[in-house]
N, C-alpha and C. Protein backbone atom coordinates (compact mmCIF):
# COMPACT_ATOMS: atom_id res chain seq x y z
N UNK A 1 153.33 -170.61 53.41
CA UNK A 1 152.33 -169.63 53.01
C UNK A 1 151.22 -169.49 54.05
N UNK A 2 151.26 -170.37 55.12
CA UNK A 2 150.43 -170.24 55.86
C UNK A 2 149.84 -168.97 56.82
N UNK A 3 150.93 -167.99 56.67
CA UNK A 3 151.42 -166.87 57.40
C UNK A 3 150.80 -165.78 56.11
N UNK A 4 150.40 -165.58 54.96
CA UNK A 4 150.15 -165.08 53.90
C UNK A 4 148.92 -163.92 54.31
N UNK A 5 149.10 -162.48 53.94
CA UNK A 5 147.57 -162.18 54.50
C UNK A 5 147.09 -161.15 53.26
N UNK A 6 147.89 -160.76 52.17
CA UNK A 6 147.80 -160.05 51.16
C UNK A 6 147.71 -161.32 49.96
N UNK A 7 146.79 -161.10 48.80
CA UNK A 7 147.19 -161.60 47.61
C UNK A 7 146.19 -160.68 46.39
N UNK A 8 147.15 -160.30 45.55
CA UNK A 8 146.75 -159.42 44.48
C UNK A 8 147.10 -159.83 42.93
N UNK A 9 146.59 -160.29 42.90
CA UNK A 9 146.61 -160.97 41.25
C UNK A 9 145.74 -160.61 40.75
N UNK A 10 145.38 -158.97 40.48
CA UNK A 10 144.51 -158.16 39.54
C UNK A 10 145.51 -157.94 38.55
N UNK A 11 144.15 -157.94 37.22
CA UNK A 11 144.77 -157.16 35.75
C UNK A 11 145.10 -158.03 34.88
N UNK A 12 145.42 -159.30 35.05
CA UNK A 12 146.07 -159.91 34.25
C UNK A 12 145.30 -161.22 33.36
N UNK A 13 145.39 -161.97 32.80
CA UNK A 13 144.59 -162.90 32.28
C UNK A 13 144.62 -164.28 32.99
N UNK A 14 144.91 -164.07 34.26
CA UNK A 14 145.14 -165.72 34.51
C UNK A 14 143.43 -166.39 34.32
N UNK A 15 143.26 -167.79 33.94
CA UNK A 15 142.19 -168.38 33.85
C UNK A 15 141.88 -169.68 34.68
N UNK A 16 141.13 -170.70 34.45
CA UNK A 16 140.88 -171.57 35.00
C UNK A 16 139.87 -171.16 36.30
N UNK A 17 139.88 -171.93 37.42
CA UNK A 17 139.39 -172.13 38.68
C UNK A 17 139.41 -170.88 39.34
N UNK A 18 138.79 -170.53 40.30
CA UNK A 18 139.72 -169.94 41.38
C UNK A 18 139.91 -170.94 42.39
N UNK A 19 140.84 -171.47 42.73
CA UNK A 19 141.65 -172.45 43.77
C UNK A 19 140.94 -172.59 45.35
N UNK A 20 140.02 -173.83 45.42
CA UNK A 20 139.41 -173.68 46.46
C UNK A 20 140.37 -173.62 47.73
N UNK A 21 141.72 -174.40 47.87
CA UNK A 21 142.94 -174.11 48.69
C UNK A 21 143.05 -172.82 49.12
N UNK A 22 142.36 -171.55 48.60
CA UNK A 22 142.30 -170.43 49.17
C UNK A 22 142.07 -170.20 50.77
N UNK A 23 140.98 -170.85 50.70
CA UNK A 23 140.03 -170.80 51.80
C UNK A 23 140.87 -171.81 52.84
N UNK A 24 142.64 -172.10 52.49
CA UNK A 24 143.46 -172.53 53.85
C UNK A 24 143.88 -171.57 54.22
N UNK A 25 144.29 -170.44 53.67
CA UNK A 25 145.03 -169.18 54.58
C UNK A 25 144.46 -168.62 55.17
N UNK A 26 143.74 -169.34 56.68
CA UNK A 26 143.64 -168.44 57.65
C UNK A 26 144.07 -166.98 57.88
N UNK A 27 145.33 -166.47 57.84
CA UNK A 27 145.58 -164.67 58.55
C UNK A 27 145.18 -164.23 56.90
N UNK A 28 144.85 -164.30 55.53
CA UNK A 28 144.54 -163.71 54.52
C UNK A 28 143.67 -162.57 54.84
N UNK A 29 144.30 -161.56 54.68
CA UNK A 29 143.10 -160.23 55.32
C UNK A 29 142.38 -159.53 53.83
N UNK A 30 143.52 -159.89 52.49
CA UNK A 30 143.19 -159.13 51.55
C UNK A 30 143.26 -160.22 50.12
N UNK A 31 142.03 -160.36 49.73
CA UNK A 31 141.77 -161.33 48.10
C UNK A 31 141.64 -160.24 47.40
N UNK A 32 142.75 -159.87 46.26
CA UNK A 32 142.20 -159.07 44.78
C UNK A 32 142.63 -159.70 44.15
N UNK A 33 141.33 -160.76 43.00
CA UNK A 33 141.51 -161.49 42.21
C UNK A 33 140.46 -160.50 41.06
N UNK A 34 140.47 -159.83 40.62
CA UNK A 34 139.61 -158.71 39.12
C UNK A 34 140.60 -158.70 38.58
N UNK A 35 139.54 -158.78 37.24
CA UNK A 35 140.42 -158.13 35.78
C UNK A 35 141.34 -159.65 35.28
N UNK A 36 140.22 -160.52 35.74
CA UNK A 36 141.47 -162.29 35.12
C UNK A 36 139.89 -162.47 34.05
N UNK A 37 140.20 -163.88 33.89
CA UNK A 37 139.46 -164.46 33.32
C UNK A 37 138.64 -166.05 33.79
N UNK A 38 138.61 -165.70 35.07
CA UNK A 38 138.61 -167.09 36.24
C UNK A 38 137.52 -167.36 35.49
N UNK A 39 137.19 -168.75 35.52
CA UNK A 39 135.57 -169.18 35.14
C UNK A 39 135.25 -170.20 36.53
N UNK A 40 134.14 -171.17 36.30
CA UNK A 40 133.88 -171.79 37.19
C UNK A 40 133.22 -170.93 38.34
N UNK A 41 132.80 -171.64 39.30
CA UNK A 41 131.84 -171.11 40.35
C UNK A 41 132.65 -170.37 41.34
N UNK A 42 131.94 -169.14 42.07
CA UNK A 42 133.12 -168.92 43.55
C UNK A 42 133.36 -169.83 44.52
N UNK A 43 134.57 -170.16 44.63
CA UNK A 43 134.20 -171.46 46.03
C UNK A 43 134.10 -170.94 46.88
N UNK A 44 132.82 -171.63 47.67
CA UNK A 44 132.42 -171.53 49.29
C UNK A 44 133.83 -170.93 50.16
N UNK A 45 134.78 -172.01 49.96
CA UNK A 45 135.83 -172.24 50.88
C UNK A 45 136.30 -170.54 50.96
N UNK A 46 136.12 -169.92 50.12
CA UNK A 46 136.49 -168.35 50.97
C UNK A 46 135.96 -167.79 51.70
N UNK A 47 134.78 -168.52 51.82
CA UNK A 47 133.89 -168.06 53.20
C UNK A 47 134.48 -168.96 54.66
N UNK A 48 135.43 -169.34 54.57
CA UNK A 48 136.30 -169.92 55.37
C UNK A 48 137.22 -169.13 56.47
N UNK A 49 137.55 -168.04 55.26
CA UNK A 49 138.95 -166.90 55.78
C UNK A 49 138.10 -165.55 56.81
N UNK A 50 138.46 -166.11 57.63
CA UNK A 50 137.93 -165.25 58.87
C UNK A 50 138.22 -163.87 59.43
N UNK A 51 139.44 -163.97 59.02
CA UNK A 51 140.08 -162.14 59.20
C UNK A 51 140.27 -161.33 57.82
N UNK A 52 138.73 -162.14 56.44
CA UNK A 52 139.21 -161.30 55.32
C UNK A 52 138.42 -160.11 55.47
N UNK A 53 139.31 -158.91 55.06
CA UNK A 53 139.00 -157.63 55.23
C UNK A 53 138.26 -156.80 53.85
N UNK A 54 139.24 -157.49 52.53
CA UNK A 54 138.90 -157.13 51.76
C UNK A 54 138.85 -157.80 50.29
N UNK A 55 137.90 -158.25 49.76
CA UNK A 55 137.58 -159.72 48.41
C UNK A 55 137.23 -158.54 47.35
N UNK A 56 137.85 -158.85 46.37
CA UNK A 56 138.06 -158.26 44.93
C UNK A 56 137.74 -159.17 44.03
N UNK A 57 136.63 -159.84 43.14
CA UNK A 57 136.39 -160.59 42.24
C UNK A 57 135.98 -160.05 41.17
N UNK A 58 135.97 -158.71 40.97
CA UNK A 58 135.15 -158.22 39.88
C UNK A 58 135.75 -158.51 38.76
N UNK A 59 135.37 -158.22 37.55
CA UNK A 59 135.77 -158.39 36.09
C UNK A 59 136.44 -159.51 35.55
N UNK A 60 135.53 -160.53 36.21
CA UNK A 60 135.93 -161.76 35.42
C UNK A 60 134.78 -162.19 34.51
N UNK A 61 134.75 -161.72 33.35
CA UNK A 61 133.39 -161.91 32.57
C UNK A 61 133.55 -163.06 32.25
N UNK A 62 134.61 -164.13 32.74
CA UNK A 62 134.20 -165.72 31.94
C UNK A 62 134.06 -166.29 33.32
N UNK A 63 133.62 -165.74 34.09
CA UNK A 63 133.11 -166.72 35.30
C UNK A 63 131.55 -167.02 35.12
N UNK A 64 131.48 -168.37 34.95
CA UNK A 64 130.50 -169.38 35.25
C UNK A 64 129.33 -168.65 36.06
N UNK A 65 128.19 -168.99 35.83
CA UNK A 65 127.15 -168.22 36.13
C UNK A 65 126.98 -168.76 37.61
N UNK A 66 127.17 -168.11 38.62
CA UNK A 66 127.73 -168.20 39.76
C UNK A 66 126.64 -167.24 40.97
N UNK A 67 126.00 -168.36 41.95
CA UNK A 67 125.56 -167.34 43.17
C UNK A 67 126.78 -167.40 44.18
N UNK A 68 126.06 -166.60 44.78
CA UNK A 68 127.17 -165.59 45.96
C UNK A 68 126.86 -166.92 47.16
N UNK A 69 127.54 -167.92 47.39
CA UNK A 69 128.05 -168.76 48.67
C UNK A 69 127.64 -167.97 49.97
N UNK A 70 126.47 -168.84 50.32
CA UNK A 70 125.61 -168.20 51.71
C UNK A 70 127.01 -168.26 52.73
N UNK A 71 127.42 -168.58 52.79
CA UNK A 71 129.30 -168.56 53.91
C UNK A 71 129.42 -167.78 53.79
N UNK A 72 129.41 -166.85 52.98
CA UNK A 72 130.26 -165.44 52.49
C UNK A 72 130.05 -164.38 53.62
N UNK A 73 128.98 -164.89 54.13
CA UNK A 73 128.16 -163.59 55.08
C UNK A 73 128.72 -163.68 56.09
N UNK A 74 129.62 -164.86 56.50
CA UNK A 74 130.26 -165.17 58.00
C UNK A 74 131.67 -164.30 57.98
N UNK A 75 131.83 -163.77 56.93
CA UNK A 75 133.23 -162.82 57.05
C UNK A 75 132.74 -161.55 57.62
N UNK A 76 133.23 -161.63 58.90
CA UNK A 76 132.72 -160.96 60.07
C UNK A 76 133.49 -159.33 59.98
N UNK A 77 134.89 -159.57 59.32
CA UNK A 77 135.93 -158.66 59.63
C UNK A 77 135.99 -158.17 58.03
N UNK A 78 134.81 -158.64 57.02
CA UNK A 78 134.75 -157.85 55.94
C UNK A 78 134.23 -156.33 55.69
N UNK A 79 134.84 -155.90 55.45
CA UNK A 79 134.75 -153.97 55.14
C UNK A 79 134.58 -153.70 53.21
N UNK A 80 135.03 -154.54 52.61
CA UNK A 80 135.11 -154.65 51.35
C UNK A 80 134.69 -155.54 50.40
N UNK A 81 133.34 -155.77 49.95
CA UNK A 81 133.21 -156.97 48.89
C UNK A 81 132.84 -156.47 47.16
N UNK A 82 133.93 -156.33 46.64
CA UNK A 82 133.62 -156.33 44.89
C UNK A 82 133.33 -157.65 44.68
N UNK A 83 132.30 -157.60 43.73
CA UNK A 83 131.79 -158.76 43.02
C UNK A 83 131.29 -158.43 41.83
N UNK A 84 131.42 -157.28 40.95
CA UNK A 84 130.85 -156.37 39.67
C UNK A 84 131.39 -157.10 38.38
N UNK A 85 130.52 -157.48 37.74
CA UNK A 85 130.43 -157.22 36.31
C UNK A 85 131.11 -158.99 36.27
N UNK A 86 130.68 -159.93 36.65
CA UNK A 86 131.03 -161.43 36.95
C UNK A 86 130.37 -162.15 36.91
N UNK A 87 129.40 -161.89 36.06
CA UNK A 87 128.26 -163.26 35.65
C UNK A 87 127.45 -163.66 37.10
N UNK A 88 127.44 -162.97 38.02
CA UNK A 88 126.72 -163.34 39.51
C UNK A 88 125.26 -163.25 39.37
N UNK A 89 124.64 -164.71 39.54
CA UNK A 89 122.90 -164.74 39.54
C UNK A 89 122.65 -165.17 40.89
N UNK A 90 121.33 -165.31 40.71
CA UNK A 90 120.34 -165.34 41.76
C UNK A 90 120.35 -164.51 42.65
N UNK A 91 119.34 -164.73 43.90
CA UNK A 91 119.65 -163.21 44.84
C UNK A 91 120.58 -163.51 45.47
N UNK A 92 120.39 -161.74 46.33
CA UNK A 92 121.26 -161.59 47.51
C UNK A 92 120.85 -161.99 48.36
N UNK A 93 121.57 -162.93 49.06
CA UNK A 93 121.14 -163.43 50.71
C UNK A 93 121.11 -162.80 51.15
N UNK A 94 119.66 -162.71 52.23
CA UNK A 94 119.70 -161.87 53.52
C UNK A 94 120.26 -161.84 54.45
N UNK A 95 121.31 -163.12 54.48
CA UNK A 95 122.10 -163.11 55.59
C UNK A 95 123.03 -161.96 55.19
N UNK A 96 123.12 -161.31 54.10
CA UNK A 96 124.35 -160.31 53.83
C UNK A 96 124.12 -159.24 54.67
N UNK A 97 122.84 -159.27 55.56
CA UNK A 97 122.68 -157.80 56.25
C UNK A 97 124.01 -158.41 57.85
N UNK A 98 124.47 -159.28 58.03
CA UNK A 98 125.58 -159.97 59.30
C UNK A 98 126.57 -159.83 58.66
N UNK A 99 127.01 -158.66 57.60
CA UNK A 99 128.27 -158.68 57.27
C UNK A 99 128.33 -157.05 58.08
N UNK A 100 128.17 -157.03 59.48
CA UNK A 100 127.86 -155.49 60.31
C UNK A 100 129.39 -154.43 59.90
N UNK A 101 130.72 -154.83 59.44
CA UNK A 101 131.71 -154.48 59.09
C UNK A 101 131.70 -153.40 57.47
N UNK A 102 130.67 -153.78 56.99
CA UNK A 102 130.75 -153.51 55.56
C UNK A 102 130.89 -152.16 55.79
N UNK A 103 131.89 -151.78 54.43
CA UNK A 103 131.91 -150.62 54.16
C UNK A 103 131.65 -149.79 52.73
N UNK A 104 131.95 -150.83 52.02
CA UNK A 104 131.64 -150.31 49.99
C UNK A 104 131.40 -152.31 49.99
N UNK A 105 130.11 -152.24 49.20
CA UNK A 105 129.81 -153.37 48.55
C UNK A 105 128.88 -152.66 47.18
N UNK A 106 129.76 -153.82 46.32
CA UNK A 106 129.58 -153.48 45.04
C UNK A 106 129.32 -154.90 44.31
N UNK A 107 128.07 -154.98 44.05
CA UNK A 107 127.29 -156.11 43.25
C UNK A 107 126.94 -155.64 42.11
N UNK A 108 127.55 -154.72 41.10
CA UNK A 108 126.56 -154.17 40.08
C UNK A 108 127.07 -154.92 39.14
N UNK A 109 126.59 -155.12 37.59
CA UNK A 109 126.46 -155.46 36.25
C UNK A 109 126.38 -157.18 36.81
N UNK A 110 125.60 -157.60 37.05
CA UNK A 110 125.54 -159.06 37.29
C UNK A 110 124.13 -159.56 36.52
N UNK A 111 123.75 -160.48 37.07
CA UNK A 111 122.80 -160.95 36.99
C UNK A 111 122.04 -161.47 37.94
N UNK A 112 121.53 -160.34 38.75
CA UNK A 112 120.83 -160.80 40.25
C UNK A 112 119.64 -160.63 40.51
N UNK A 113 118.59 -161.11 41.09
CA UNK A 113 117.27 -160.87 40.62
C UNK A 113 116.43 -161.10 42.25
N UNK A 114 115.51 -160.62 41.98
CA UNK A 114 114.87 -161.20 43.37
C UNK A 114 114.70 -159.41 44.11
N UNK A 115 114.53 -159.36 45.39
CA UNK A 115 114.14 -158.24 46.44
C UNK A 115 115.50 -158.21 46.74
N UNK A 116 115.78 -156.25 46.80
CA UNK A 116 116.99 -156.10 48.00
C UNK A 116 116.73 -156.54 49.22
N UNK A 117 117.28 -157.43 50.10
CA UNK A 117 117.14 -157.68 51.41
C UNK A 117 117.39 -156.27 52.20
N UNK A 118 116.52 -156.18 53.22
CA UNK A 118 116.67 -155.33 53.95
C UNK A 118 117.50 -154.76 54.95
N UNK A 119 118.43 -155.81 54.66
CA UNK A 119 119.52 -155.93 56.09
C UNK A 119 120.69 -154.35 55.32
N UNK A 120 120.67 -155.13 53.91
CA UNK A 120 121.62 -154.41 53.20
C UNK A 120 121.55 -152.34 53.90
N UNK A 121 120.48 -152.00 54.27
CA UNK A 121 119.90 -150.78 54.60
C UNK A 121 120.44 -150.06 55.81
N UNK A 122 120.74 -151.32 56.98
CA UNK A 122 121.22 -150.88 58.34
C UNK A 122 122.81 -150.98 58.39
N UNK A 123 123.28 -150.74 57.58
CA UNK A 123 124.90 -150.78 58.16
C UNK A 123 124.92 -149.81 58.22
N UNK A 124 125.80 -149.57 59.52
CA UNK A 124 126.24 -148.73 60.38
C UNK A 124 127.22 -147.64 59.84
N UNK A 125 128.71 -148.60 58.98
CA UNK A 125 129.50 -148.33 58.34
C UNK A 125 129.73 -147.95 56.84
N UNK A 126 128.30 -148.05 56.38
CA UNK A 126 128.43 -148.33 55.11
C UNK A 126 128.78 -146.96 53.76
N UNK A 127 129.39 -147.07 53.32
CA UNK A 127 129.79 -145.53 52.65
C UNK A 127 128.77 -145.85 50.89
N UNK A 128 129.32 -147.13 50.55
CA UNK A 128 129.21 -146.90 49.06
C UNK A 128 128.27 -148.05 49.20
N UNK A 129 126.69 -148.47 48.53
CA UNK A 129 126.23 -149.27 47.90
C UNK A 129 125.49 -149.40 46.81
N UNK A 130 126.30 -150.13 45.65
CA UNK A 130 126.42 -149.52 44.44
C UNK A 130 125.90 -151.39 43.65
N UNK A 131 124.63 -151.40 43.39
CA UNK A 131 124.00 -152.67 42.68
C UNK A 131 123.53 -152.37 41.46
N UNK A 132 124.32 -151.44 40.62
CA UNK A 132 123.19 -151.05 39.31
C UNK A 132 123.74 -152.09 38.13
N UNK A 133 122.82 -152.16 37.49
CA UNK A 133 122.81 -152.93 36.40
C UNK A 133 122.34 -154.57 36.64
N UNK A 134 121.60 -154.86 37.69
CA UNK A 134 120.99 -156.15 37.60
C UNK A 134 119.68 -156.31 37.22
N UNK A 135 118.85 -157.00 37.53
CA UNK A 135 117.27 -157.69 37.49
C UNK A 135 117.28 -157.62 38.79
N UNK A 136 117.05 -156.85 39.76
CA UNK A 136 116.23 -156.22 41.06
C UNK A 136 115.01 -155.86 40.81
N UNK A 137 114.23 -156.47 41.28
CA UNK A 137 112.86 -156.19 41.86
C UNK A 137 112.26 -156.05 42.65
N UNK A 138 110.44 -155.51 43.14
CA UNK A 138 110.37 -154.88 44.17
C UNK A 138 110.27 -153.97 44.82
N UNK A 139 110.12 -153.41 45.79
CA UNK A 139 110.33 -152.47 46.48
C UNK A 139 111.95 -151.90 47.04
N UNK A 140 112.17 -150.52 46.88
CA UNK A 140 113.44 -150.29 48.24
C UNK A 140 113.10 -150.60 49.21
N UNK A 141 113.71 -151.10 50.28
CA UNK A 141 113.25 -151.16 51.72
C UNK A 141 113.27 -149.83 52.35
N UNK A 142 111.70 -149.95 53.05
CA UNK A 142 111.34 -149.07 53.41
C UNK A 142 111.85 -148.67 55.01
N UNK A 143 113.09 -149.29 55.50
CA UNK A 143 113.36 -149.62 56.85
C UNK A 143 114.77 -148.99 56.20
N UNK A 144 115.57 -147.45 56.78
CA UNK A 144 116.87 -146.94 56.27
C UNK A 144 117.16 -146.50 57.28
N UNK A 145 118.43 -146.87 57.71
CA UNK A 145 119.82 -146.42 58.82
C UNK A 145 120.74 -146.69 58.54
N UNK A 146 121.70 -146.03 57.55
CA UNK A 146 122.78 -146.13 57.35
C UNK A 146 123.31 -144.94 57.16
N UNK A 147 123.58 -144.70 58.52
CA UNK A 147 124.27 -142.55 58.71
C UNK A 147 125.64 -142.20 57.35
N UNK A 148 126.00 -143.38 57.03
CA UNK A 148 127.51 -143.45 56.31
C UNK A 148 127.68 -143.40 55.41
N UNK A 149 126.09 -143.53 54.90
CA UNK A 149 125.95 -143.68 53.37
C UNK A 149 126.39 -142.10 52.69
N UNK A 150 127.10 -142.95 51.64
CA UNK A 150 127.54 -141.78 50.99
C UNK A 150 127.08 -141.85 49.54
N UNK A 151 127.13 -142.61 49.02
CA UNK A 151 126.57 -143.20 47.42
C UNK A 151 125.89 -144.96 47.48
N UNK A 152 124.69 -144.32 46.70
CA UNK A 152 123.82 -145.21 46.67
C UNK A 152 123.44 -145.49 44.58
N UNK A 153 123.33 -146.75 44.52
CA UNK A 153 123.20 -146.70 43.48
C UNK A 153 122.59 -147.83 42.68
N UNK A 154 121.01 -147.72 42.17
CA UNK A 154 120.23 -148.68 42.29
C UNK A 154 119.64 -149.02 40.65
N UNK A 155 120.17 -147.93 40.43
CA UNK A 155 120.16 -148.32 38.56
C UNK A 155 119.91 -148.93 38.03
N UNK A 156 119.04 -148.94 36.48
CA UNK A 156 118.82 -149.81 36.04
C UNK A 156 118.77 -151.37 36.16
N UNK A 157 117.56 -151.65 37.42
CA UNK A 157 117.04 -152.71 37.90
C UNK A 157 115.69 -152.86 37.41
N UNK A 158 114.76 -153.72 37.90
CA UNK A 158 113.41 -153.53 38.24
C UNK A 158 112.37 -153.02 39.09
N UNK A 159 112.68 -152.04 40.13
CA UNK A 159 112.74 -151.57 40.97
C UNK A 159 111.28 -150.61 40.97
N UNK A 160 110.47 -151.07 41.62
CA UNK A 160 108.95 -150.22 41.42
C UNK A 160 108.48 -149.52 42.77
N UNK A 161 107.48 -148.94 43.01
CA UNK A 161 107.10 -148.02 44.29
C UNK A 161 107.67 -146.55 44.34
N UNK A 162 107.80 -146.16 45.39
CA UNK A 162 108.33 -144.91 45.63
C UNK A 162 109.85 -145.06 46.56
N UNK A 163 109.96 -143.67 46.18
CA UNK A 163 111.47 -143.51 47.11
C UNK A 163 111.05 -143.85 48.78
N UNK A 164 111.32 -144.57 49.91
CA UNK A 164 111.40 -144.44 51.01
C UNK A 164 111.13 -142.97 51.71
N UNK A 165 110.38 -142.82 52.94
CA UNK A 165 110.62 -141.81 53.08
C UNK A 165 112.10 -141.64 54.57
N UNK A 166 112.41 -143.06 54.80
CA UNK A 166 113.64 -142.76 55.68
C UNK A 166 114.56 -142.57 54.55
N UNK A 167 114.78 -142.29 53.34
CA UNK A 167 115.78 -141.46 52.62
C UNK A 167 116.54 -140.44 52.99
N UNK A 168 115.87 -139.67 53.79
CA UNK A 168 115.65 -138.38 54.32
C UNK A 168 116.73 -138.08 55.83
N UNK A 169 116.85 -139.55 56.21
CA UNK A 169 117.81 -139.67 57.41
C UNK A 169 119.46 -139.67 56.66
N UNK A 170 119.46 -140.18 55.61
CA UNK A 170 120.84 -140.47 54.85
C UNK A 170 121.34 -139.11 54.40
N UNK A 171 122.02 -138.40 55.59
CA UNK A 171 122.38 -137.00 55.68
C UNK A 171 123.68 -137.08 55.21
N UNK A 172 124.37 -138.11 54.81
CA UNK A 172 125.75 -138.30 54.85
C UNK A 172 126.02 -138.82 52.98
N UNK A 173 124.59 -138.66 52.25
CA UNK A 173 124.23 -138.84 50.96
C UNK A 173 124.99 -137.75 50.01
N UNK A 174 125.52 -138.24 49.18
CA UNK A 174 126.37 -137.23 48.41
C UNK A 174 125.82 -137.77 46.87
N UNK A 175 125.85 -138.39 46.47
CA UNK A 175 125.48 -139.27 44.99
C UNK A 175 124.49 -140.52 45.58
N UNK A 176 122.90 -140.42 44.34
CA UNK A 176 121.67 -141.49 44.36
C UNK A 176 121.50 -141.38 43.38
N UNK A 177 121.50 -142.67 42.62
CA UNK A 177 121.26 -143.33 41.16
C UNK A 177 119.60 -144.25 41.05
N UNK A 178 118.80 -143.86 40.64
CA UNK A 178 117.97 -144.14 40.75
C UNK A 178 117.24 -144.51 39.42
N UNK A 179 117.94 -144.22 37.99
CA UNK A 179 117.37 -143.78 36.91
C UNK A 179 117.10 -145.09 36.42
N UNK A 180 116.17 -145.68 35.00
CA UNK A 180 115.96 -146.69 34.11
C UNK A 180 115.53 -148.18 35.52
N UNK A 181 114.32 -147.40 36.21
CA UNK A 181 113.69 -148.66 36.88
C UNK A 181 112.38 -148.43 36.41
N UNK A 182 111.56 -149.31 37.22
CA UNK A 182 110.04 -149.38 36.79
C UNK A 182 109.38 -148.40 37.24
């Protein structure tokens, strides 16, 4: 299995762990583990897999009240991180703005609290960033370059101040969710 670079075990009810042994398959380019019933914490050790492209964890509502593994940010060759609706607390690391690859990250229905880091603002690549339904507080960052953005979505957080006025650069904006903040 060492050679392994796909694994898709969405939809189904498997439970228990998710298997820190993950984080041995080096060439793994693609994790879709949503729609189980994993509990327990995310292990670090997937912040291990260096050519992952694309991590799918969402919809495991019996996962263990779980922060996001500061490692996570070292997946250099990540374009894809679901993490929605999975019991996920505390904040977002700012190191998440060194994930320069991103392309759709999706943190929404969690339990995440604290300031959007600002890094989240400058990707280059970024099409979809979609965090609604946590305990966000704070300000938006007032620092925006992300030409790629296509949907933004900040929903029902805690979220106080005004809209940015680099909003206005995000020409590539098609859908902004902004509704039920402070």
């Amino acid at each position: 299995m060492a050679q392994l670079q796909s694994i898709y075990l969405g939809g189904n009810n498997f439970s228990g762990d998710i298997p820190p042994a993950i984080g041995k398959l080096q060439e793994l380019k693609v994790l879709s583990m949503g729609g189980n019933h994993f509990n327990g914490s995310l292990p670090p050790e997937i912040g291990h897999l260096s050519n992952l492209e694309y991590l799918r964890l969402s919809n495991n509502n019996l996962l263990a009240p779980s922060t996001l593994p500061s490692n996570y940010t070292k997946l250099k060759k990540l374009t894809k991180l679901w993490i929605f609706n999975s019991n996920l607390t505390g904040e977002i690391p700012p190191s998440i703005g060194d994930l320069e690859a991103m392309e759709w990250l999706d943190l929404s229905q969690n339990d995440l609290h604290g300031k959007i880091p600002d890094g989240l603002f400058v990707f280059k690549n970024l099409s979809q960033l979609i965090l609604f339904r946590n305990k966000l507080s704070g300000e938006i960052p007032q620092v925006v370059d992300a030409p790629s953005l296509e949907v933004l979505d900040l929903s029902e957080n805690n979220l106080t101040g005004s809209i940015p006025e680099d909003f206005a650069k995000l020409t590539s904006l098609t859908g902004l969710a902004l509704f039920s903040n402070q």
